[in-house]
C-alpha atoms as a PDB file:
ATOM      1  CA  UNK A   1     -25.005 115.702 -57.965  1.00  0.00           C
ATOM      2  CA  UNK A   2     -27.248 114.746 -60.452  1.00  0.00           C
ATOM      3  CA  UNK A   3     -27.022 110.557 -61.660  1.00  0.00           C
ATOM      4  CA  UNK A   4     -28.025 108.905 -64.706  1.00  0.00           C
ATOM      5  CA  UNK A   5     -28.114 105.331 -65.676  1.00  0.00           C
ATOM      6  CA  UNK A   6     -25.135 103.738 -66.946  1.00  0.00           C
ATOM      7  CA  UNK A   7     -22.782 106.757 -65.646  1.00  0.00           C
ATOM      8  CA  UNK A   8     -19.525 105.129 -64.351  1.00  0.00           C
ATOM      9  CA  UNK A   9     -18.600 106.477 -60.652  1.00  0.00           C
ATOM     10  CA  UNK A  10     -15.559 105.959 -58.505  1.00  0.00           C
ATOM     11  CA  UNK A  11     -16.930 103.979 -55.127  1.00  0.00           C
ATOM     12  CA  UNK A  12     -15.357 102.149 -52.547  1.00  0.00           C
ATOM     13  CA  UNK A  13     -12.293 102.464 -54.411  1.00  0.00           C
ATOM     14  CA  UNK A  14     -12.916 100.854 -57.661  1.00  0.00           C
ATOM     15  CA  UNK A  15     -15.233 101.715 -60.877  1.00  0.00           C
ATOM     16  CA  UNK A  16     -19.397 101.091 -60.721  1.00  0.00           C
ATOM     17  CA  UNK A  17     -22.098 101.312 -63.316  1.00  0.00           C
ATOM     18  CA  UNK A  18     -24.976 102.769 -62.124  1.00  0.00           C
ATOM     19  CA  UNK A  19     -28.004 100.736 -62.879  1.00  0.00           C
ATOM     20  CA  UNK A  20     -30.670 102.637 -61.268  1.00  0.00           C
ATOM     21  CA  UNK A  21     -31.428 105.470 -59.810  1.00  0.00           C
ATOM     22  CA  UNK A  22     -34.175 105.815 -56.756  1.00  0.00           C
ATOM     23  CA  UNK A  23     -35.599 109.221 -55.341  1.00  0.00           C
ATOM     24  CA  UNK A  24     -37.034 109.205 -52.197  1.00  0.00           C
ATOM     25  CA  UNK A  25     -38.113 112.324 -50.481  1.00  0.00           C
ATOM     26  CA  UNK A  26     -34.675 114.361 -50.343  1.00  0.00           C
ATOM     27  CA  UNK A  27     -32.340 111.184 -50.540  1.00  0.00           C
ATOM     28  CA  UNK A  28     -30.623 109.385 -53.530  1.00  0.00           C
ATOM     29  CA  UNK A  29     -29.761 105.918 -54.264  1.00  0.00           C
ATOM     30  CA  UNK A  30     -28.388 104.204 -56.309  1.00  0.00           C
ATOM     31  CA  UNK A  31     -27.687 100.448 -57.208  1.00  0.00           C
ATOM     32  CA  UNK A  32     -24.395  99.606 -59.156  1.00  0.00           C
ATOM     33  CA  UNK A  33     -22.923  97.125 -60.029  1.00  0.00           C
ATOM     34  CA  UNK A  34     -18.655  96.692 -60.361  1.00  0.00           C
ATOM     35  CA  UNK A  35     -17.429  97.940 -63.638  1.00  0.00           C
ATOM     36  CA  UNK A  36     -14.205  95.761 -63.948  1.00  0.00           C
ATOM     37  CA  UNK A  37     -15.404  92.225 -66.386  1.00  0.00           C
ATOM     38  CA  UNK A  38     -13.394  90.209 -63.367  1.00  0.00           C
ATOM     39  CA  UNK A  39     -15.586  91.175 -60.704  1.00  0.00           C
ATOM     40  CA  UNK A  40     -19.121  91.018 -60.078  1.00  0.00           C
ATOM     41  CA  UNK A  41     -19.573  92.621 -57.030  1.00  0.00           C
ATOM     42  CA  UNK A  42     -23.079  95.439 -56.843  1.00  0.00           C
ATOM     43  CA  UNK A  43     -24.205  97.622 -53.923  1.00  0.00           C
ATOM     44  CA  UNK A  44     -27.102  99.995 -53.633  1.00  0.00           C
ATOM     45  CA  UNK A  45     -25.989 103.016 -51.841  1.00  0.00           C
ATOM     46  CA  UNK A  46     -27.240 106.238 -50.577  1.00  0.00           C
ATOM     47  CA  UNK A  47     -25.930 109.278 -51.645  1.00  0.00           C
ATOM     48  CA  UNK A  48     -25.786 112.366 -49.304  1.00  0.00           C
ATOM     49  CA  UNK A  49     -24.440 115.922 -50.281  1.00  0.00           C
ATOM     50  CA  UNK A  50     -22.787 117.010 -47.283  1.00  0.00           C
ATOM     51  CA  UNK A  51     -22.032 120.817 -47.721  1.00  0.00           C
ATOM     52  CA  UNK A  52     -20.958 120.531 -51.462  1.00  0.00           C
ATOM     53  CA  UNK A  53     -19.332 116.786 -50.450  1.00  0.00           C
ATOM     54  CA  UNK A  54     -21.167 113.610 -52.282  1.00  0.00           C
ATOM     55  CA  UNK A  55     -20.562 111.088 -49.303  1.00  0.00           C
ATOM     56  CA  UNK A  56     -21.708 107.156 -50.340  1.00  0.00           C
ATOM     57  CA  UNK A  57     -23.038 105.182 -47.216  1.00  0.00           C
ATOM     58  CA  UNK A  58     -24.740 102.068 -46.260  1.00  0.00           C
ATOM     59  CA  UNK A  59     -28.202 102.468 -45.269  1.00  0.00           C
ATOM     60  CA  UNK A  60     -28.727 101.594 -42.083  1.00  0.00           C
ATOM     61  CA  UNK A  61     -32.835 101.533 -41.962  1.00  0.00           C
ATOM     62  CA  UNK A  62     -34.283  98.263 -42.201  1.00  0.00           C
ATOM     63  CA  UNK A  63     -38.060  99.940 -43.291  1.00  0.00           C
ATOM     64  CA  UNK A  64     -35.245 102.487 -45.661  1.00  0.00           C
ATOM     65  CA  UNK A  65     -33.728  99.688 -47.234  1.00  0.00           C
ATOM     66  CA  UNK A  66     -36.798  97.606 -47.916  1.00  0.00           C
ATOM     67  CA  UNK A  67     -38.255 100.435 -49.973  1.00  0.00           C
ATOM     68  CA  UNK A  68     -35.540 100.257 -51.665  1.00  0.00           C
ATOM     69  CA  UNK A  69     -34.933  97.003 -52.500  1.00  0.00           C
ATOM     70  CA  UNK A  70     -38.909  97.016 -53.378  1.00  0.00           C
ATOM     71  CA  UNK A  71     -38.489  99.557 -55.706  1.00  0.00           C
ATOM     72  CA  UNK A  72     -35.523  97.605 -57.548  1.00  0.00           C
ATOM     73  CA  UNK A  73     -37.792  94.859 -57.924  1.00  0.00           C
ATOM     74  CA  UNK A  74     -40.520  97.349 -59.554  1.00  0.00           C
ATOM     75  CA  UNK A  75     -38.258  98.715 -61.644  1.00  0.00           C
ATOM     76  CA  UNK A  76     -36.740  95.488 -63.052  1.00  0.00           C
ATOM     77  CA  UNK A  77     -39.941  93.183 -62.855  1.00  0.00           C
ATOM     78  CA  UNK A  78     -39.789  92.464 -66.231  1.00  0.00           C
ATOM     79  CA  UNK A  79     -36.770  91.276 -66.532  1.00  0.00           C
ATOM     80  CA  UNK A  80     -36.993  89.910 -63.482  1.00  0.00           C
ATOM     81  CA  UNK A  81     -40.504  87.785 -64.737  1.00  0.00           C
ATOM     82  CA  UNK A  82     -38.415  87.241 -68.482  1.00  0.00           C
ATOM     83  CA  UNK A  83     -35.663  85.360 -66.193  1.00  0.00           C
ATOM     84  CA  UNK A  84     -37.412  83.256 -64.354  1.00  0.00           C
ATOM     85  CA  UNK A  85     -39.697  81.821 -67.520  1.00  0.00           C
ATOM     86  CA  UNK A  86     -36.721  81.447 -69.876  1.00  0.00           C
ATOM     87  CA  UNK A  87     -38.412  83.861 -71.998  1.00  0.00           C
END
């Protein structure tokens, strides 16, 4: 299944923005963040196609989900740098 940013997607039974997308070897993940204004709940799941079946799950590798979670910050350092000196 092929992601872009901003796509809305049905997970863990409500509606989440994707805000990135990461590609690492074969897997994809993705970090989203609840779609509904009265909730603020995100979650950065992998995504597994499991003969023809997209299947969201937790990842379970601490080295995995460091990468990941390194690569966020990567992606978003800018903003990340314009937040923290009230630019």
């Amino acid at each position: 299944m092929n992601y872009e940013v901003d796509d809305v997607i049905e997970f863990k039974n409500g509606s989440y923005l994707v805000l990135d997308i990461i590609k690492k070897d074969e897997n994809v993940y993705l970090y989203l963040i609840n779609n509904d204004e009265f909730k603020d709940d995100i979650a950065i799941t992998k995504v597994s196609n499991n003969n023809g079946n997209v299947e969201y799950s937790f990842i379970n590798n601490e080295e995995e989900f460091n990468y990941i979670l390194n690569k966020l910050f990567l992606n978003f350092k800018d903003d990340i740098i314009s937040l923290a000196t009230n630019e």
